[in-house]
Structures are given as structure tokens and as C-alpha cells.
N, C-alpha and C. Protein backbone atom coordinates (compact mmCIF):
# COMPACT_ATOMS: atom_id res chain seq x y z
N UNK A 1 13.00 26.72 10.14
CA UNK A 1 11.68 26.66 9.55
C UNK A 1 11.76 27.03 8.08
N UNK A 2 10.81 26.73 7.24
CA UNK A 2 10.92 26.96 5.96
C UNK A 2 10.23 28.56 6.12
N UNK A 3 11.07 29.18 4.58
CA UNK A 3 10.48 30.66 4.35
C UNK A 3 8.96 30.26 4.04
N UNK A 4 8.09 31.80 4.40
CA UNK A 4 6.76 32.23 4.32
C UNK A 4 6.59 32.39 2.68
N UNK A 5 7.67 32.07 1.85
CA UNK A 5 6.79 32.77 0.38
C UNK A 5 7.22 30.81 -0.40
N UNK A 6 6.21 30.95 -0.91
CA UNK A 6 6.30 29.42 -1.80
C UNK A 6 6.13 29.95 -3.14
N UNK A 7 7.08 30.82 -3.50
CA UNK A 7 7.38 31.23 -5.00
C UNK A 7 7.42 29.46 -5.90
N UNK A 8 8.46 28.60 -5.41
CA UNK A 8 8.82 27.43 -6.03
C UNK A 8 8.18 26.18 -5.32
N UNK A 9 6.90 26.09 -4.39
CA UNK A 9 6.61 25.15 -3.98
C UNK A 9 5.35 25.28 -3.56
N UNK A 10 4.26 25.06 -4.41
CA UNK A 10 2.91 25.20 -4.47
C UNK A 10 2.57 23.70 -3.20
N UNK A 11 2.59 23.89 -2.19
CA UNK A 11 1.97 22.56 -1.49
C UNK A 11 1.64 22.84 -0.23
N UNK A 12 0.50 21.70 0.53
CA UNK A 12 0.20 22.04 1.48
C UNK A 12 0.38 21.51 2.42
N UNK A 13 1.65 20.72 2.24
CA UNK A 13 2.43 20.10 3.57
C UNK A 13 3.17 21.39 3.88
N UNK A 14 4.15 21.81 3.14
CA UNK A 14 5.31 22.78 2.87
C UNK A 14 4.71 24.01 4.29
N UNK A 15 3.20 24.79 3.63
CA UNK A 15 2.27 25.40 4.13
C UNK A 15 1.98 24.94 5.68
N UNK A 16 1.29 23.78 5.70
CA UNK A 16 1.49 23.54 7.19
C UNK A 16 2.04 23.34 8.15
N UNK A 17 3.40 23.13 7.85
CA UNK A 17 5.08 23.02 8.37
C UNK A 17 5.35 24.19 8.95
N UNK A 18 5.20 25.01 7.99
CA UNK A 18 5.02 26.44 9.01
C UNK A 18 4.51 26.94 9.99
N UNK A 19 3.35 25.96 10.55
CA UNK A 19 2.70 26.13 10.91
C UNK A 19 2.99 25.24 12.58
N UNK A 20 3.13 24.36 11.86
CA UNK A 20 2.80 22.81 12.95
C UNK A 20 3.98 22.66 12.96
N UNK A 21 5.10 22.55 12.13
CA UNK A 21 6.38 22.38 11.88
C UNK A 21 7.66 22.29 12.35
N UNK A 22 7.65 22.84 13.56
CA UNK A 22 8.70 23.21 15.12
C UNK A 22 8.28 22.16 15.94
N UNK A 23 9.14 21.66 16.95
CA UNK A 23 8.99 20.53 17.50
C UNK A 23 7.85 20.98 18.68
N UNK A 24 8.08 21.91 19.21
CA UNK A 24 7.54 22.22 20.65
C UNK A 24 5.90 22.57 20.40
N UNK A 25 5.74 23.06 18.42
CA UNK A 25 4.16 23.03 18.77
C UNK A 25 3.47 22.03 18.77
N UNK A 26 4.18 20.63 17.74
CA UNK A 26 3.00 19.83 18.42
C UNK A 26 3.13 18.98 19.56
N UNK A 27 3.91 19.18 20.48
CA UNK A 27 3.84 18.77 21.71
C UNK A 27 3.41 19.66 22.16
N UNK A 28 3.31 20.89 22.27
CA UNK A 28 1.90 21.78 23.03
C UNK A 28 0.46 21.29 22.34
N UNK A 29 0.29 21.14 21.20
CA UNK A 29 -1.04 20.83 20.72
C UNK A 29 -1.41 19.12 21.52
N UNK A 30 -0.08 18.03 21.11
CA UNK A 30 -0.54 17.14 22.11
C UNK A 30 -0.90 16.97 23.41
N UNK A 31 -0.42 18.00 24.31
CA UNK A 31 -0.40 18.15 25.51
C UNK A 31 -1.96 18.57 25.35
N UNK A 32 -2.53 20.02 24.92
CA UNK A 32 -3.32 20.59 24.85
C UNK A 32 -4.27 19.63 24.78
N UNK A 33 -4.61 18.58 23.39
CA UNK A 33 -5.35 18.06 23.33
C UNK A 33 -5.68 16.61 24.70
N UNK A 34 -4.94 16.39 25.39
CA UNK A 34 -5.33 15.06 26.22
C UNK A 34 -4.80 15.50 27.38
N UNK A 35 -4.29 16.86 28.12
CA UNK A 35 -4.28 16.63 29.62
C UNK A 35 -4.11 18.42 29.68
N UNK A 36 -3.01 19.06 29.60
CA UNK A 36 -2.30 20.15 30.48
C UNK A 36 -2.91 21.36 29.42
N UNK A 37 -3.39 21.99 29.99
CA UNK A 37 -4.36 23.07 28.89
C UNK A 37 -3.79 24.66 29.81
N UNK A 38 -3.34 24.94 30.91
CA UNK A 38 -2.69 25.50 31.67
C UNK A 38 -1.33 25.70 31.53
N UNK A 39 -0.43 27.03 31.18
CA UNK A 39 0.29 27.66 31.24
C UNK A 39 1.52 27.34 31.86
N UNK A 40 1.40 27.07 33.19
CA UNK A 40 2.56 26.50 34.68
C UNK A 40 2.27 25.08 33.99
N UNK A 41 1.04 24.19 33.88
CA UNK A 41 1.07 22.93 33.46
C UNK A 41 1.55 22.21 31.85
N UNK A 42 1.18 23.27 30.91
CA UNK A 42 2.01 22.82 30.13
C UNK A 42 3.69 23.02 29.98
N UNK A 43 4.28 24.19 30.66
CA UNK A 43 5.48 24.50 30.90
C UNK A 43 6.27 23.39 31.99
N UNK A 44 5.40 22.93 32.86
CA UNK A 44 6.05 21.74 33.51
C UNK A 44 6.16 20.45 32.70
N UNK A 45 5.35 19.98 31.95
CA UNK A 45 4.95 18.96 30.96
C UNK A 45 6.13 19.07 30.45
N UNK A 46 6.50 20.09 29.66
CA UNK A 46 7.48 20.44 28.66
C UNK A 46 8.64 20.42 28.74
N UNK A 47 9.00 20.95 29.90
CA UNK A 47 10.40 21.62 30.33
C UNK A 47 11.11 22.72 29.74
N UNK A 48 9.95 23.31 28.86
CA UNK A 48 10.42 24.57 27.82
C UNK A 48 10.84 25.96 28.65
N UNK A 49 11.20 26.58 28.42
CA UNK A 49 11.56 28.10 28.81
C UNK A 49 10.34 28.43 28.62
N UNK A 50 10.27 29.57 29.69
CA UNK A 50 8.63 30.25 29.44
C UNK A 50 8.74 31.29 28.51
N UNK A 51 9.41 32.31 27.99
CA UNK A 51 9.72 32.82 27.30
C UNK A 51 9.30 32.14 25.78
N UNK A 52 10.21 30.86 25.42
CA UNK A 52 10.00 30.37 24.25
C UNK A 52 8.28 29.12 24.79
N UNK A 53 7.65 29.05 25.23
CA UNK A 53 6.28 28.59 25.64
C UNK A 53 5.52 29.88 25.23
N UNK A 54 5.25 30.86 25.53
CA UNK A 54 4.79 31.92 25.19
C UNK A 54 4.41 32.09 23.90
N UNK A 55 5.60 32.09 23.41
CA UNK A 55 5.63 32.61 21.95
C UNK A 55 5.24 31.58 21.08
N UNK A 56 5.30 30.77 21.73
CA UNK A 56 4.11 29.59 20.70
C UNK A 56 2.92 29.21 20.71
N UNK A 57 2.54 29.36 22.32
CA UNK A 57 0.74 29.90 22.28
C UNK A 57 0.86 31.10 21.59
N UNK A 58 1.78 32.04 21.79
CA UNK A 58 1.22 33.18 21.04
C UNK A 58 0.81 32.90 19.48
N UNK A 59 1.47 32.33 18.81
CA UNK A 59 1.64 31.62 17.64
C UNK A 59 0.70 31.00 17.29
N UNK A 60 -0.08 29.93 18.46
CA UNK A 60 -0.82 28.74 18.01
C UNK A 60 -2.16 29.94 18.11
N UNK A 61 -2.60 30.83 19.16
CA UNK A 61 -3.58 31.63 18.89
C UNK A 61 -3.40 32.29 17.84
N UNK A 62 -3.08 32.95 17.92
CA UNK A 62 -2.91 33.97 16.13
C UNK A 62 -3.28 33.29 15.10
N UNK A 63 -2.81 31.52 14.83
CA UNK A 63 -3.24 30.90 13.73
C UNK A 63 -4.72 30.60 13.67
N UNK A 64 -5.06 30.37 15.09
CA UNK A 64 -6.14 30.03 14.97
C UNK A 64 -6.50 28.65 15.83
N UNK A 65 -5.31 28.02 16.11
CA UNK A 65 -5.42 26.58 16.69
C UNK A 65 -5.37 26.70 18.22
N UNK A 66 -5.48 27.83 18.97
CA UNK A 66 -5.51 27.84 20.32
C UNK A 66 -6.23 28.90 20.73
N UNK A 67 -7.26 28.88 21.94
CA UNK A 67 -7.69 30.21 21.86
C UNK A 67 -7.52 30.01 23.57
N UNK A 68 -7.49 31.97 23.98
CA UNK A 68 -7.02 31.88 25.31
C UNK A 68 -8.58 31.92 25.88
N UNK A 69 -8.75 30.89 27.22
CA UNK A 69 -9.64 31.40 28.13
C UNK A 69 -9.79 31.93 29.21
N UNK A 70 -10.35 32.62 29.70
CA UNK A 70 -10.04 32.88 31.53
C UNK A 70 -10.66 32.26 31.82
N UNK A 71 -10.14 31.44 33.16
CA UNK A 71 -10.58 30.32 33.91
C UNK A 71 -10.61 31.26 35.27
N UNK A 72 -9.93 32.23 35.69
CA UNK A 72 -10.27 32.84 36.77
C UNK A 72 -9.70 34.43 36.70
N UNK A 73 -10.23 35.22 37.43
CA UNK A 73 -10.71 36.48 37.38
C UNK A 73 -9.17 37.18 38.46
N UNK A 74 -9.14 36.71 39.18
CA UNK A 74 -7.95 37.43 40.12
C UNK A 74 -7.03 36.54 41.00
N UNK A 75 -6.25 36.42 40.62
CA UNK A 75 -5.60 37.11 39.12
C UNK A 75 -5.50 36.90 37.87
N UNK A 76 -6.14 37.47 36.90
CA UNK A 76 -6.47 36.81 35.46
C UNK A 76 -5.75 35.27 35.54
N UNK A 77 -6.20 34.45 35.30
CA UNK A 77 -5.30 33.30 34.96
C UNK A 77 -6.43 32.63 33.68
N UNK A 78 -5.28 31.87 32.42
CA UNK A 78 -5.99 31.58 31.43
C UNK A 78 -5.56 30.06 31.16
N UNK A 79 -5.97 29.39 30.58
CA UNK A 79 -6.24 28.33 29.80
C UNK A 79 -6.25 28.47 28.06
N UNK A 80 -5.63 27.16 27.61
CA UNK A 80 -5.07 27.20 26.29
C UNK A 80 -6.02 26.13 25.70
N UNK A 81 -7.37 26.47 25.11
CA UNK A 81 -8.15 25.67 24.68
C UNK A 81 -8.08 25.52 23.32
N UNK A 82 -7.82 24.16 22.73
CA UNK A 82 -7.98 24.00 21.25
C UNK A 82 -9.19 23.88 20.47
N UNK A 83 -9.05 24.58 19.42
CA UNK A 83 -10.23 25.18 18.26
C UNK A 83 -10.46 24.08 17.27
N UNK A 84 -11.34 24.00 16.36
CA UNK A 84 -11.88 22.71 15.38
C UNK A 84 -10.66 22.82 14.33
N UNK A 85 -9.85 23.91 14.19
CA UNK A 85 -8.67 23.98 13.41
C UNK A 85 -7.73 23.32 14.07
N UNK A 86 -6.94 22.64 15.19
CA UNK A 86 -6.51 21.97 16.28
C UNK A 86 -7.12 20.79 16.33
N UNK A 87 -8.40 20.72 16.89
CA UNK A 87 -8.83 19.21 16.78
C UNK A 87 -8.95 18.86 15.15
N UNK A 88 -8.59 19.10 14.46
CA UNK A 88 -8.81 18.62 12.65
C UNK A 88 -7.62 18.24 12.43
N UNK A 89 -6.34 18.39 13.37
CA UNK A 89 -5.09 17.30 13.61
C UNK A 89 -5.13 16.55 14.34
N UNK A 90 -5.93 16.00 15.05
CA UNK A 90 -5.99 14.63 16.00
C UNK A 90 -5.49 13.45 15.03
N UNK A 91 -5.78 13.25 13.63
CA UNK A 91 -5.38 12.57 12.99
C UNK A 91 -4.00 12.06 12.66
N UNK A 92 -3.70 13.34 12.76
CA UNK A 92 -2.23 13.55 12.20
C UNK A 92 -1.38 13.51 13.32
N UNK A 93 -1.52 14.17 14.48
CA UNK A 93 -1.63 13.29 15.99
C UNK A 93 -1.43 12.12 16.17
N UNK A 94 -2.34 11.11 16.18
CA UNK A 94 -2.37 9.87 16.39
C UNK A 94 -1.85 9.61 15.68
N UNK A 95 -1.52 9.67 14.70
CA UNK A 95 -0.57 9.02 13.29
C UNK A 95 0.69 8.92 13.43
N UNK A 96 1.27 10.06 13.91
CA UNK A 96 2.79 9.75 14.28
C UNK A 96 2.84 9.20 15.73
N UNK A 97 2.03 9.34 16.52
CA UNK A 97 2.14 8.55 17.34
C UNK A 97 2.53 7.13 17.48
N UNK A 98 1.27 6.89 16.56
CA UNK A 98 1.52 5.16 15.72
C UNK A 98 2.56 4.88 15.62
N UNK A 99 3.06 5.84 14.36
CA UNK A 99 4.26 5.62 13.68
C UNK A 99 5.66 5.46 14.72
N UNK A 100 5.48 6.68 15.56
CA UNK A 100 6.29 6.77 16.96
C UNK A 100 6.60 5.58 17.40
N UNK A 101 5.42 4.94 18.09
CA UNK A 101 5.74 3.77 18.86
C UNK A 101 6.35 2.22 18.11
N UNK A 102 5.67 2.52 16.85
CA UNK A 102 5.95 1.52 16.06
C UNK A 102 7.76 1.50 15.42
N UNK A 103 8.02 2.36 15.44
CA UNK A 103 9.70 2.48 15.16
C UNK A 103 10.75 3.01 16.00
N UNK A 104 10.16 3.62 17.40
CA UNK A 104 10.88 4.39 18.55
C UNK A 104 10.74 3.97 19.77
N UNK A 105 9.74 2.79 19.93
CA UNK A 105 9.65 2.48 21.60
C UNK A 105 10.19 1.11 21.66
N UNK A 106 10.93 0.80 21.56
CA UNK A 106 10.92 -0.12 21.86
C UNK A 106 11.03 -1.65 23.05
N UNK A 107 10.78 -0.43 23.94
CA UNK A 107 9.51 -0.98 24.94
C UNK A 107 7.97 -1.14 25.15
N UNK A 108 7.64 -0.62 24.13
CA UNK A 108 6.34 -0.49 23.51
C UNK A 108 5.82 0.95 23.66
N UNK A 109 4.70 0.71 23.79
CA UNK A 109 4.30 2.59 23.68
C UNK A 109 4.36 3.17 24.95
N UNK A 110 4.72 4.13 24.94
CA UNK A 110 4.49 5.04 26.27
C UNK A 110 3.05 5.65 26.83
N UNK A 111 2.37 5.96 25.83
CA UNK A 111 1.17 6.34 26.04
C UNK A 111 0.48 5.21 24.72
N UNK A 112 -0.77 5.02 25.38
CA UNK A 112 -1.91 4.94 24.58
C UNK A 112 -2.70 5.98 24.39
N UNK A 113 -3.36 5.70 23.30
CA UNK A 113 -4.38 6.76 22.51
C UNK A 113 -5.65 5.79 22.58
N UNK A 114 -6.67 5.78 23.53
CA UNK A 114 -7.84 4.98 23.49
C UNK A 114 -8.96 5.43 23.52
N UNK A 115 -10.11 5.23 22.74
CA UNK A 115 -11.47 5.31 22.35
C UNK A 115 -12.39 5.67 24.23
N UNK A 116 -12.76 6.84 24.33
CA UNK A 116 -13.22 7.33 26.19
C UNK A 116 -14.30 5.99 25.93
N UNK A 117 -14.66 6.07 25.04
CA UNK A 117 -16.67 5.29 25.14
C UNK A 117 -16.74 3.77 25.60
N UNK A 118 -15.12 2.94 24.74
CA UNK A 118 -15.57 1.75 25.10
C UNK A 118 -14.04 0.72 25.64
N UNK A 119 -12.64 1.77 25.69
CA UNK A 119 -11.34 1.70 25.80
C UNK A 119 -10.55 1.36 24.45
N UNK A 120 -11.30 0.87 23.75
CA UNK A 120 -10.60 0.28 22.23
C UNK A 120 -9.34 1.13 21.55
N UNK A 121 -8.23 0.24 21.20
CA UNK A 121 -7.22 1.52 20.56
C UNK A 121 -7.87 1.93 19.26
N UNK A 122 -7.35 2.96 19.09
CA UNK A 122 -7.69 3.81 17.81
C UNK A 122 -6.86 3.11 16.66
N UNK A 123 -7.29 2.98 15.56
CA UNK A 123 -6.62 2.69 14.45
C UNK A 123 -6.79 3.73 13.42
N UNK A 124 -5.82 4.13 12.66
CA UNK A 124 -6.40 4.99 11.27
C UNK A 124 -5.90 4.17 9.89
N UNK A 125 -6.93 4.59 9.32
CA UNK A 125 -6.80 3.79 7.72
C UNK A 125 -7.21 4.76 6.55
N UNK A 126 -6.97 5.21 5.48
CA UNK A 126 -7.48 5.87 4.87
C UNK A 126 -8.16 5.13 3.14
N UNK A 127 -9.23 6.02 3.21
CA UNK A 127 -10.65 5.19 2.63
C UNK A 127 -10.92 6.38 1.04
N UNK A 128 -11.39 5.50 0.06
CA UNK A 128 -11.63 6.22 -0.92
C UNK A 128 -12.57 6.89 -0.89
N UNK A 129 -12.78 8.42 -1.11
CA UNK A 129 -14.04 8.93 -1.31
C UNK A 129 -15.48 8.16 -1.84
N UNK A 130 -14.97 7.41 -3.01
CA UNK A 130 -15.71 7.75 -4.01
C UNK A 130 -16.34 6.29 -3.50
N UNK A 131 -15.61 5.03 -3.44
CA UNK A 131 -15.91 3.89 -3.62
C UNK A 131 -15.62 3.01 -1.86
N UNK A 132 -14.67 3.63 -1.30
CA UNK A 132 -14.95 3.46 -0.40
C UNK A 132 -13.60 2.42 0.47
N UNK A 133 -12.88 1.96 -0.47
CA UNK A 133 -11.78 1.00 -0.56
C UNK A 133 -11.24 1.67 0.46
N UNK A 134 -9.72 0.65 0.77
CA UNK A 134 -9.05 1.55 1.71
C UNK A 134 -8.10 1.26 1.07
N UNK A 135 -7.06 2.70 1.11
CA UNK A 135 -5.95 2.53 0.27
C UNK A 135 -4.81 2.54 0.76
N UNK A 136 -3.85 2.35 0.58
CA UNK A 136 -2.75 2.51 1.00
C UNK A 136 -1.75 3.32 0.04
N UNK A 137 -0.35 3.97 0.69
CA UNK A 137 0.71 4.60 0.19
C UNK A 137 0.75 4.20 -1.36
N UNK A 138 0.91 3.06 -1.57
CA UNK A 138 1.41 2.23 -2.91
C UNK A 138 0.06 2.59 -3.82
N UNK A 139 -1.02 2.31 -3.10
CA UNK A 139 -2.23 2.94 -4.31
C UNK A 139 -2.78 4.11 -4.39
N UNK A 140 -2.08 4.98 -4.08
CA UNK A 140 -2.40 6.24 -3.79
C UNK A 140 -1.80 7.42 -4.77
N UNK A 141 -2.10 8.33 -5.46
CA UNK A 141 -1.35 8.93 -6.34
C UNK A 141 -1.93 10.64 -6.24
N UNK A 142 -0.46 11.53 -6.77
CA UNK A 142 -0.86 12.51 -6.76
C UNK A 142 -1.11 13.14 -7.95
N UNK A 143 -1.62 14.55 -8.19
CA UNK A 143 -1.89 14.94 -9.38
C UNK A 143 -2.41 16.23 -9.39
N UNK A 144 -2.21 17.47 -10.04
CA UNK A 144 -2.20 18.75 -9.87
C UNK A 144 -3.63 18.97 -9.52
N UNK A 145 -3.79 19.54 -8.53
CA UNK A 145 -4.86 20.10 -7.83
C UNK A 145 -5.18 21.61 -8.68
N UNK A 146 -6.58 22.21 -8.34
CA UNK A 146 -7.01 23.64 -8.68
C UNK A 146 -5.87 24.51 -8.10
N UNK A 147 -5.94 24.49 -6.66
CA UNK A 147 -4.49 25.68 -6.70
C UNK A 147 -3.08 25.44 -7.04
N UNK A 148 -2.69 24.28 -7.82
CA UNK A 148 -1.58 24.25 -8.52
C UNK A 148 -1.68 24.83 -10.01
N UNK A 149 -2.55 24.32 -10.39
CA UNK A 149 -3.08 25.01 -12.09
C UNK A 149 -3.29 26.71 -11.65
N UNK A 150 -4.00 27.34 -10.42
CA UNK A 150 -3.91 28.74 -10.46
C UNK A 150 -2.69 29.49 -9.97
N UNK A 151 -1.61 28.77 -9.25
CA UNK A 151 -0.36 29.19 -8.91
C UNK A 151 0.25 29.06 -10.37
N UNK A 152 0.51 28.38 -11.23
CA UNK A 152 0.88 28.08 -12.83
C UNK A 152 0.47 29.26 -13.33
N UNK A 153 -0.88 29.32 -13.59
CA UNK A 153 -1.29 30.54 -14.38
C UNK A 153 -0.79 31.60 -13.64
N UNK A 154 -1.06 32.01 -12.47
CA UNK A 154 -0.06 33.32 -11.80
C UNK A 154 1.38 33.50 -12.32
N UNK A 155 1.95 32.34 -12.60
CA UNK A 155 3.53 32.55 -12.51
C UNK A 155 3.91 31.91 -14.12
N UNK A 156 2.93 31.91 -15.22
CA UNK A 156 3.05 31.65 -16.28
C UNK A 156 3.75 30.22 -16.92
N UNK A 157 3.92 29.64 -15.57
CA UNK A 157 4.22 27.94 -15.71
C UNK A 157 3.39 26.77 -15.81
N UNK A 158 4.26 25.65 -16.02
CA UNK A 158 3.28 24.15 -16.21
C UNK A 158 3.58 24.18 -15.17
N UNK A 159 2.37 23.12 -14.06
CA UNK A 159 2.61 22.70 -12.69
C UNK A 159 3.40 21.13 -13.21
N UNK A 160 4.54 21.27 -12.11
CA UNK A 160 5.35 20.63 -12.00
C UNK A 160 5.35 19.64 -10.84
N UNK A 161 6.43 18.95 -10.68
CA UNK A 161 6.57 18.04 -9.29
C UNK A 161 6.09 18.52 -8.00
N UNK A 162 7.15 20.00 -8.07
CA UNK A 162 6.46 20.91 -6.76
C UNK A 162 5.47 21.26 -6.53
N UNK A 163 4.28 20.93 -7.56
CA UNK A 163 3.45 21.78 -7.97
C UNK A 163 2.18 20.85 -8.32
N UNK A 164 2.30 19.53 -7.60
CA UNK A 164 1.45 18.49 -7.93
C UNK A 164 1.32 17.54 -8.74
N UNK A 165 2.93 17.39 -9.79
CA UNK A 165 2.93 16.44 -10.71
C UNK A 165 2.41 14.92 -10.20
N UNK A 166 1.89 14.31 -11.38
CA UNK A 166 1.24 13.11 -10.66
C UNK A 166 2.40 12.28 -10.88
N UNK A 167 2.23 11.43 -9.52
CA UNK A 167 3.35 10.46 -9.15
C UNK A 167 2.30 9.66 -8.41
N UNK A 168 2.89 8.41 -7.97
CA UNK A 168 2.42 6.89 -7.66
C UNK A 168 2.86 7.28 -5.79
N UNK A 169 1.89 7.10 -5.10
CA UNK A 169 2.44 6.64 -3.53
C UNK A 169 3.22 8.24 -3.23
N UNK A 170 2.95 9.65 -3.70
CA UNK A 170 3.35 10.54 -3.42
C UNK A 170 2.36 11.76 -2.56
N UNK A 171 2.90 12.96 -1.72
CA UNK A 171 1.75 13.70 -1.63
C UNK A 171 1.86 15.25 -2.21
């Protein structure tokens, strides 16, 4: 995993890597989100050690992206329900999924990702704020954000590449 201090790397992929970044959490968050929300059930899903399962709900609660419920009283038994910080990656979810099937199955997809209301697959596209276009990688550009200019002034530097330099098709 990458270190906790971003002395040299003002970004918020870097930041969420830490987070999401290990293989087994977002296959607990995928699991979480579309079937096994249960402890014995996501550990069967998985085939993880319970030991190392643990410590990543422990993980995903603490951040914030899992919260425990009791589903029954005796003997405590809980459930691993995901929070609006959790569902605010469904995107990013389905995205490599996409990407997944589109360069790794090549038997086609293993799972679908389909719309409950009317079965339709999901597509993602990303759309300009302002005007509304949809853009792609190639028209897309980066460029120092507010907390790159206040990480700069903290550390008495110009924001740089790491740091949000603007580039063409970058993030």
C-alpha cells in the first residue's frame, strides 16, 4: 500500500488507494453492494481468511464505508451495510467492471450489472458540468485544484505534476 503522508503527492487518487486500494476491499464493497452483506457469507464469497476479512470490515467501518448492523440478538450476529460514502463508488464499481469484462473475459462477462426498474445494462459516460457535452479521456484535462495551491503554500512550492499540473487526458 502506499504511505499515509503525501509530503510529495498532493492527489486524490493516491488518497483513495489507501483506502479502496487492496484487492480484497473492493471485492468486499462489491460483494457488499449486490448480494453477501453477512460475515460467514461474505467469507464464503471470498475465500479469504477470517482473520484477514475482519480486518477489513474493520477498516471499511472505521472509514466510514461500512457500518455494522445487528440483524439478530442471540447470538449477536451482524451485517455489513454500506454507507452513501460506499454507495458514491458504485461508479467506480461498474467502471472497472466494464473495463474488466471488456479486456479480461473473454467469454464475455461473468456478471451483469443491470438497471432493477426496467433490466437495461448500465452504461457510464462522463458529461461536462457546465455545458453538458460528454467528454472523453482525450478531451479532458487537468489543472491545479484549491488544495494543490494550499498544499504549495504549506510547503513553500509551485504545484507541480504531482500536484495538479495541467496536462491533456490526465487525472
Amino acid at each position: 500500500m502506499l504511505e499515509r503522508t503525501y509530503d510529495t503527492q498532493v492527489c486524490s487518487i493516491a488518497r483513495a488507494l489507501e483506502i479502496v486500494g487492496e484487492r480484497w476491499t473492493l471485492l468486499i464493497l462489491r460483494d457488499t453492494a449486490f448480494r453477501a452483506r453477512r460475515f460467514d457469507d461474505l467469507q464464503r464469497s471470498l475465500g479469504l481468511a477470517r482473520n484477514v476479512l475482519t480486518e477489513r470490515l474493520q477498516r471499511l467501518c472505521d472509514e466510514g464505508l461500512l457500518e455494522r448492523k445487528l440483524y439478530q440478538e442471540r447470538p449477536a450476529r451482524y451485517e455489513y451495510v454500506q454507507t452513501q460514502k460506499a454507495r458514491d463508488l458504485f461508479p467506480v464499481l461498474a467502471g472497472l467492471i466494464r473495463w474488466g469484462d471488456k479486456y479480461y473475459a473473454p467469454n464475455g462477462p461473468p456478471r451483469l450489472i443491470l438497471h432493477r426498474g426496467c433490466g437495461g445494462a448500465i452504461v457510464q459516460k462522463s458529461f461536462c458540468a457546465t455545458c453538458g457535452a460528454e467528454v472523453t479521456a482525450n478531451e479532458a484535462e487537468s489543472q491545479p485544484g484549491p488544495g494543490a495551491w494550499k498544499a504549495a503554500a504549506d510547503s513553500n512550492t509551485t504545484p507541480g505534476h504531482d500536484q495538479g499540473q495541467k496536462t491533456a487526458g490526465t487525472s
